[in-house]
PDB file of N, CA and C in Angstrom:
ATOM      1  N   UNK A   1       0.853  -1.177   0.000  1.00  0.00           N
ATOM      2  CA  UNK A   1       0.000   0.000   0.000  1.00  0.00           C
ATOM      3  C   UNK A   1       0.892   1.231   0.000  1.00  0.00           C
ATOM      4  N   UNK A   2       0.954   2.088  -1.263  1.00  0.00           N
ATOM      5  CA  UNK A   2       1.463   2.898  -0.820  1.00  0.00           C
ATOM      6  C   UNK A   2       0.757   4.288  -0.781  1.00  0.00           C
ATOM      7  N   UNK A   3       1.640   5.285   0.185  1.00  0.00           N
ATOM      8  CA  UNK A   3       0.666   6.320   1.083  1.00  0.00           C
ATOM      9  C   UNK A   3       0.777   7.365  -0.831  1.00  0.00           C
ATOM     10  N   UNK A   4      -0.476   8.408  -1.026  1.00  0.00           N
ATOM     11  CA  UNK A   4      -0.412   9.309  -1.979  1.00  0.00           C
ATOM     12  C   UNK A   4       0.281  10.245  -1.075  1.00  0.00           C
ATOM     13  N   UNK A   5       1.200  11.436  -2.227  1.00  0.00           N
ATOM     14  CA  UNK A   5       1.795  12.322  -1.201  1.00  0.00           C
ATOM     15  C   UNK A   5       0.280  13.389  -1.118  1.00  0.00           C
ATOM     16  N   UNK A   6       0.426  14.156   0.078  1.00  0.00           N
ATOM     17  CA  UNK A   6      -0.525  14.831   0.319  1.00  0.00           C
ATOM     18  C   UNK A   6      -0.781  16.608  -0.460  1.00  0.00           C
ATOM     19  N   UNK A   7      -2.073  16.413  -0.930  1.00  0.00           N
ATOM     20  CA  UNK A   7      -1.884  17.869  -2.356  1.00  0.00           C
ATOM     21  C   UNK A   7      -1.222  19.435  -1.575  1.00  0.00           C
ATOM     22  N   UNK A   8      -0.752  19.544  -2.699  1.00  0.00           N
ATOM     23  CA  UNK A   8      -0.307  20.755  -1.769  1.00  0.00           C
ATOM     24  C   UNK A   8      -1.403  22.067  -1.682  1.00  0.00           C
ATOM     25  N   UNK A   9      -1.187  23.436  -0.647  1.00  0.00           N
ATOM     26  CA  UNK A   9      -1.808  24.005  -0.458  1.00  0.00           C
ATOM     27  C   UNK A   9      -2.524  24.791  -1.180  1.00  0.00           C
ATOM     28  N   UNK A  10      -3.681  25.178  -1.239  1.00  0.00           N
ATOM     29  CA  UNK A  10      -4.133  25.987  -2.731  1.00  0.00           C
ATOM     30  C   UNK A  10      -3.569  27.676  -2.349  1.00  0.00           C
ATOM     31  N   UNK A  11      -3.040  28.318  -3.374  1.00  0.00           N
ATOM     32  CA  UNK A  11      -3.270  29.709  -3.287  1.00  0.00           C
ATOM     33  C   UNK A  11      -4.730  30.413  -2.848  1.00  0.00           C
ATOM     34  N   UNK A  12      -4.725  30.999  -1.966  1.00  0.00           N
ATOM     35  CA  UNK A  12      -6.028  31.612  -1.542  1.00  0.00           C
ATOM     36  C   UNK A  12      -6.518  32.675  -2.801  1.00  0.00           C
ATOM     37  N   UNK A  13      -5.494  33.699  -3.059  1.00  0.00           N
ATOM     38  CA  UNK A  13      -5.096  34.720  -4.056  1.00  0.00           C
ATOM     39  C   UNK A  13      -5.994  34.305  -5.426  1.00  0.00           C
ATOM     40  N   UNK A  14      -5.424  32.867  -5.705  1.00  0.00           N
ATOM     41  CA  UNK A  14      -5.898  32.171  -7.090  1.00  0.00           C
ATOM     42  C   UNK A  14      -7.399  31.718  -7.578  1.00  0.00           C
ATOM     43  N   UNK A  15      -7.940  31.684  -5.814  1.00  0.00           N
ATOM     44  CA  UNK A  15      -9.846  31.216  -6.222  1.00  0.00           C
ATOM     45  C   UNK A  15     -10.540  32.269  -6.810  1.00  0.00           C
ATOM     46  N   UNK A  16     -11.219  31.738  -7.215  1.00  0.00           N
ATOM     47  CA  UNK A  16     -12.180  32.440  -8.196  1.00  0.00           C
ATOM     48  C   UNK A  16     -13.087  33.212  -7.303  1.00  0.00           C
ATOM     49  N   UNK A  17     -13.450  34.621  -7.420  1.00  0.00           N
ATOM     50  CA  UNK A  17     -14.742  35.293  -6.268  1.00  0.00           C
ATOM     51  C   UNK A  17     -15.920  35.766  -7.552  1.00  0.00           C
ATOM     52  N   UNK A  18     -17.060  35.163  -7.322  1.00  0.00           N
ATOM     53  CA  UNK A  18     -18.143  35.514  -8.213  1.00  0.00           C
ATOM     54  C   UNK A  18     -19.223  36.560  -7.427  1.00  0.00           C
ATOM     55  N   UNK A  19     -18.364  37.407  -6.843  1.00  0.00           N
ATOM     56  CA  UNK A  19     -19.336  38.456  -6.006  1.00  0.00           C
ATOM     57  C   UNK A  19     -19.694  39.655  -7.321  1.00  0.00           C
ATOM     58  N   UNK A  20     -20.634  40.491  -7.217  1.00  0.00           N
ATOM     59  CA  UNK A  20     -21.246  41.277  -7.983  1.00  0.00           C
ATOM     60  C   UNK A  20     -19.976  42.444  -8.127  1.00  0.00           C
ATOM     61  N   UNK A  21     -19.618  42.757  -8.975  1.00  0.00           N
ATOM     62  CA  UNK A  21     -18.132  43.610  -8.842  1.00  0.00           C
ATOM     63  C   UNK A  21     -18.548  45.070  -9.258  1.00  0.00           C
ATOM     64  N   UNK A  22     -20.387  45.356  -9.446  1.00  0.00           N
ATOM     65  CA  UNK A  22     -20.820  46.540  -9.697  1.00  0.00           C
ATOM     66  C   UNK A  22     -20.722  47.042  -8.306  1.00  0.00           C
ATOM     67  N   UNK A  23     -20.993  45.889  -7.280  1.00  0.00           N
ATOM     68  CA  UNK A  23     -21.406  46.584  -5.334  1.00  0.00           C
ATOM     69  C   UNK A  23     -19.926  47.557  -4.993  1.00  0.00           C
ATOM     70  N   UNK A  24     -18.544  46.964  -5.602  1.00  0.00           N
ATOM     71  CA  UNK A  24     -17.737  47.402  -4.624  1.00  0.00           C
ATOM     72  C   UNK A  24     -17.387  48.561  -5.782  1.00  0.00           C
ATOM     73  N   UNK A  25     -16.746  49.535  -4.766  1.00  0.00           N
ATOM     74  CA  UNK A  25     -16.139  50.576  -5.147  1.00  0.00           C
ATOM     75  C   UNK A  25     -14.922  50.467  -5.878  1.00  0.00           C
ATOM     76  N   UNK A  26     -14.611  50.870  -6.972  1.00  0.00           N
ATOM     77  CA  UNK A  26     -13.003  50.759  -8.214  1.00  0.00           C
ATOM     78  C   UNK A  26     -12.529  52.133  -7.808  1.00  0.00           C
ATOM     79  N   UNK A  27     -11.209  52.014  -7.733  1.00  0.00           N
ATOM     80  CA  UNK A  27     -10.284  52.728  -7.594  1.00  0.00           C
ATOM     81  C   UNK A  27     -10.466  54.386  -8.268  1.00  0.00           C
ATOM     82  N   UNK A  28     -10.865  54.230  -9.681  1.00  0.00           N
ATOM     83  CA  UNK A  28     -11.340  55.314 -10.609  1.00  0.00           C
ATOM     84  C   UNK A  28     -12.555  55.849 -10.019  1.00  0.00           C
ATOM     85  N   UNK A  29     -13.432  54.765  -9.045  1.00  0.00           N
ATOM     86  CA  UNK A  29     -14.798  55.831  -8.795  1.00  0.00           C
ATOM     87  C   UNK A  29     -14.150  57.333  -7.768  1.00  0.00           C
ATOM     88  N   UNK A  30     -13.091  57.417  -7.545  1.00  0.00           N
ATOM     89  CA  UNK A  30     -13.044  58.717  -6.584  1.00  0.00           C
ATOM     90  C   UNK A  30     -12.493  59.835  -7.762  1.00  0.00           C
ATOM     91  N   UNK A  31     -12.497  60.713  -6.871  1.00  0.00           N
ATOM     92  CA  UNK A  31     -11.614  62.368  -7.233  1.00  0.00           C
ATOM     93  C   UNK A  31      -9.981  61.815  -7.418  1.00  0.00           C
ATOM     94  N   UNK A  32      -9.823  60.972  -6.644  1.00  0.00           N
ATOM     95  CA  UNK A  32      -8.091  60.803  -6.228  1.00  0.00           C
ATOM     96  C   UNK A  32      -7.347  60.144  -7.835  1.00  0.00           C
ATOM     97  N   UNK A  33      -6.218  60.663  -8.203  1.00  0.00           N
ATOM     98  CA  UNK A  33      -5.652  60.335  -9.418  1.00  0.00           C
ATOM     99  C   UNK A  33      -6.142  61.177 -10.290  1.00  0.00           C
ATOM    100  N   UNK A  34      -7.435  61.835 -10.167  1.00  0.00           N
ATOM    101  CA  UNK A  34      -8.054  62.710 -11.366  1.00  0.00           C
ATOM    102  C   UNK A  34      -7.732  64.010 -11.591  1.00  0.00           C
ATOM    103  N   UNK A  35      -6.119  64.580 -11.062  1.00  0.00           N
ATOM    104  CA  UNK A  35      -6.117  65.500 -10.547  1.00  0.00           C
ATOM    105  C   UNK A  35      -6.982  67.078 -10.299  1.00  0.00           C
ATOM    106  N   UNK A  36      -7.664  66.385  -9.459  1.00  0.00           N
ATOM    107  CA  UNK A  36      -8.480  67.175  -8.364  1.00  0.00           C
ATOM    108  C   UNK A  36      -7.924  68.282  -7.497  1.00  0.00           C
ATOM    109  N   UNK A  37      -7.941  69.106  -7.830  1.00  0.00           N
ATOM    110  CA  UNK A  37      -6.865  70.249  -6.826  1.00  0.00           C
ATOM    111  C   UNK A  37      -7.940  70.607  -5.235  1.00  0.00           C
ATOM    112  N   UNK A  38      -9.509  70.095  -5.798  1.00  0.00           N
ATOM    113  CA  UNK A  38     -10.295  70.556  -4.541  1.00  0.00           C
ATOM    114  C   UNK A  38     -10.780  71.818  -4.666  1.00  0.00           C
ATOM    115  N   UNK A  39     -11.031  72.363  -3.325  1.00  0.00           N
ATOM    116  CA  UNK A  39     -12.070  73.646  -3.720  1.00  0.00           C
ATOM    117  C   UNK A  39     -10.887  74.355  -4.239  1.00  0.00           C
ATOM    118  N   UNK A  40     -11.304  75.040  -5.334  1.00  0.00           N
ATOM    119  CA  UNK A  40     -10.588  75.877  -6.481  1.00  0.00           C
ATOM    120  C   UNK A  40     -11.571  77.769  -6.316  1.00  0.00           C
ATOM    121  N   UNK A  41     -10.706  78.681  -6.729  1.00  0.00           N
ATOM    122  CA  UNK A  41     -11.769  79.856  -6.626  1.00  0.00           C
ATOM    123  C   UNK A  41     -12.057  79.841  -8.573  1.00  0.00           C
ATOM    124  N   UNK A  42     -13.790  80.133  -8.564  1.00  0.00           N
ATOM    125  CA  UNK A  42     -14.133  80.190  -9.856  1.00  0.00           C
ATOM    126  C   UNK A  42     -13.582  80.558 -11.133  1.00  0.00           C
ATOM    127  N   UNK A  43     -12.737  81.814 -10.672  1.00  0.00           N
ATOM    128  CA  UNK A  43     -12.076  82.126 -12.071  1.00  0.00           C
ATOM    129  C   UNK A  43     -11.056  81.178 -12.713  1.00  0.00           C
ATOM    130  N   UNK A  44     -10.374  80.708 -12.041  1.00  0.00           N
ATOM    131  CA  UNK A  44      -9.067  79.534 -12.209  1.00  0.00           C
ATOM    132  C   UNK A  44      -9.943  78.564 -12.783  1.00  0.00           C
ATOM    133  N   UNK A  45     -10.918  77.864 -12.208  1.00  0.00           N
ATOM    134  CA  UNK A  45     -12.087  77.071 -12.993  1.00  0.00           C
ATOM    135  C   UNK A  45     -12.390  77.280 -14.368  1.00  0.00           C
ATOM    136  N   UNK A  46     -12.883  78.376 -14.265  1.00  0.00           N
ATOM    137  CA  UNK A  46     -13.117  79.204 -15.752  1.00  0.00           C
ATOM    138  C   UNK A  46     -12.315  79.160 -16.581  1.00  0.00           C
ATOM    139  N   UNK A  47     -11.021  79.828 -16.293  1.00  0.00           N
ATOM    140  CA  UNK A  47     -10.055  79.916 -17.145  1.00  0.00           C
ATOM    141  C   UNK A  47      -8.875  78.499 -17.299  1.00  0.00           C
ATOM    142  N   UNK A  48      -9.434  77.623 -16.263  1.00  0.00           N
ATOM    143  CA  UNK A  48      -8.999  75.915 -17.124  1.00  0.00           C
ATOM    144  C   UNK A  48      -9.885  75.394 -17.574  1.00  0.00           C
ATOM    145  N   UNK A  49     -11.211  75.461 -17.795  1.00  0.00           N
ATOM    146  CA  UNK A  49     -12.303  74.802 -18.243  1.00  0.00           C
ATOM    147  C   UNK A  49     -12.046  75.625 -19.844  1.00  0.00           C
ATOM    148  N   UNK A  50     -12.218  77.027 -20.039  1.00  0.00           N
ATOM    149  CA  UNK A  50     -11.394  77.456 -21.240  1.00  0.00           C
ATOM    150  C   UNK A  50     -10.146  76.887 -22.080  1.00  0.00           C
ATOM    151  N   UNK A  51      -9.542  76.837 -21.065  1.00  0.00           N
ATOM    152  CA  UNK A  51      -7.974  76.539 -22.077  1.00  0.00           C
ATOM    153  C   UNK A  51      -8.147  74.876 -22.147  1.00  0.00           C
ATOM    154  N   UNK A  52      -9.165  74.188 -21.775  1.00  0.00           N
ATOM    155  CA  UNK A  52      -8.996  72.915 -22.625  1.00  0.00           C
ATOM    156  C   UNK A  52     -10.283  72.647 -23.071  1.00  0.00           C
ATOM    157  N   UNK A  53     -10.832  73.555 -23.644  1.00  0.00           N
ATOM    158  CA  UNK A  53     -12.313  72.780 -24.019  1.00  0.00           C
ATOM    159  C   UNK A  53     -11.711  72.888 -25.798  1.00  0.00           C
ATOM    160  N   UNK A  54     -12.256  71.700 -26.291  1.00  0.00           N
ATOM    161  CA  UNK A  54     -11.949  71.552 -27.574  1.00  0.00           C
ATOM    162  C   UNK A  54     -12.575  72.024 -28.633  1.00  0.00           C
ATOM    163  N   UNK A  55     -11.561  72.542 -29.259  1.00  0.00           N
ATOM    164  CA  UNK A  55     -11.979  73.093 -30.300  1.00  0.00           C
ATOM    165  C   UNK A  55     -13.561  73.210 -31.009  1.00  0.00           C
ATOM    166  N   UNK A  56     -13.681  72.314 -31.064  1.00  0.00           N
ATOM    167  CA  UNK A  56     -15.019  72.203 -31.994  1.00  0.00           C
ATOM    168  C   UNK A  56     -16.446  72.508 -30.517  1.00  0.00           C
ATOM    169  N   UNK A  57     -15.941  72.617 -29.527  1.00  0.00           N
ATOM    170  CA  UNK A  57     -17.080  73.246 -28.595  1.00  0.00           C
ATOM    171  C   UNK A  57     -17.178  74.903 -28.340  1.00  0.00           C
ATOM    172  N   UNK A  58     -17.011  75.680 -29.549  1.00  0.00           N
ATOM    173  CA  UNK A  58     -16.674  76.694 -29.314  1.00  0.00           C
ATOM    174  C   UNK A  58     -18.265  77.728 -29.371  1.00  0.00           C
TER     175      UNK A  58
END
């Protein structure tokens, strides 16, 4: 009789998760990375919302 060796451990990392991936929050849903400077005073707003609106929105 001989013994099978015993399987080795599964990666936890590697299972599959079939949870709804609309519930959790992605990295992109925030302000952060988007550079967001935060409360801004209006004119600076204005005058970057100007200098990149494209061309053809004129």
């Amino acid at each position: 009789m001989s013994s099978a060796p015993a399987p080795e451990p599964r990666d936890p990392k590697a299972a599959l998760v079939f949870d709804d991936p609309l519930s959790q929050q992605s990295s992109d849903d925030t302000d952060r990375g988007w550079d967001e400077a935060g409360e801004g005073d209006g004119a600076a707003d204005l005058k970057r919302f100007l200098d990149e609106k494209p061309p053809h929105h004129l």
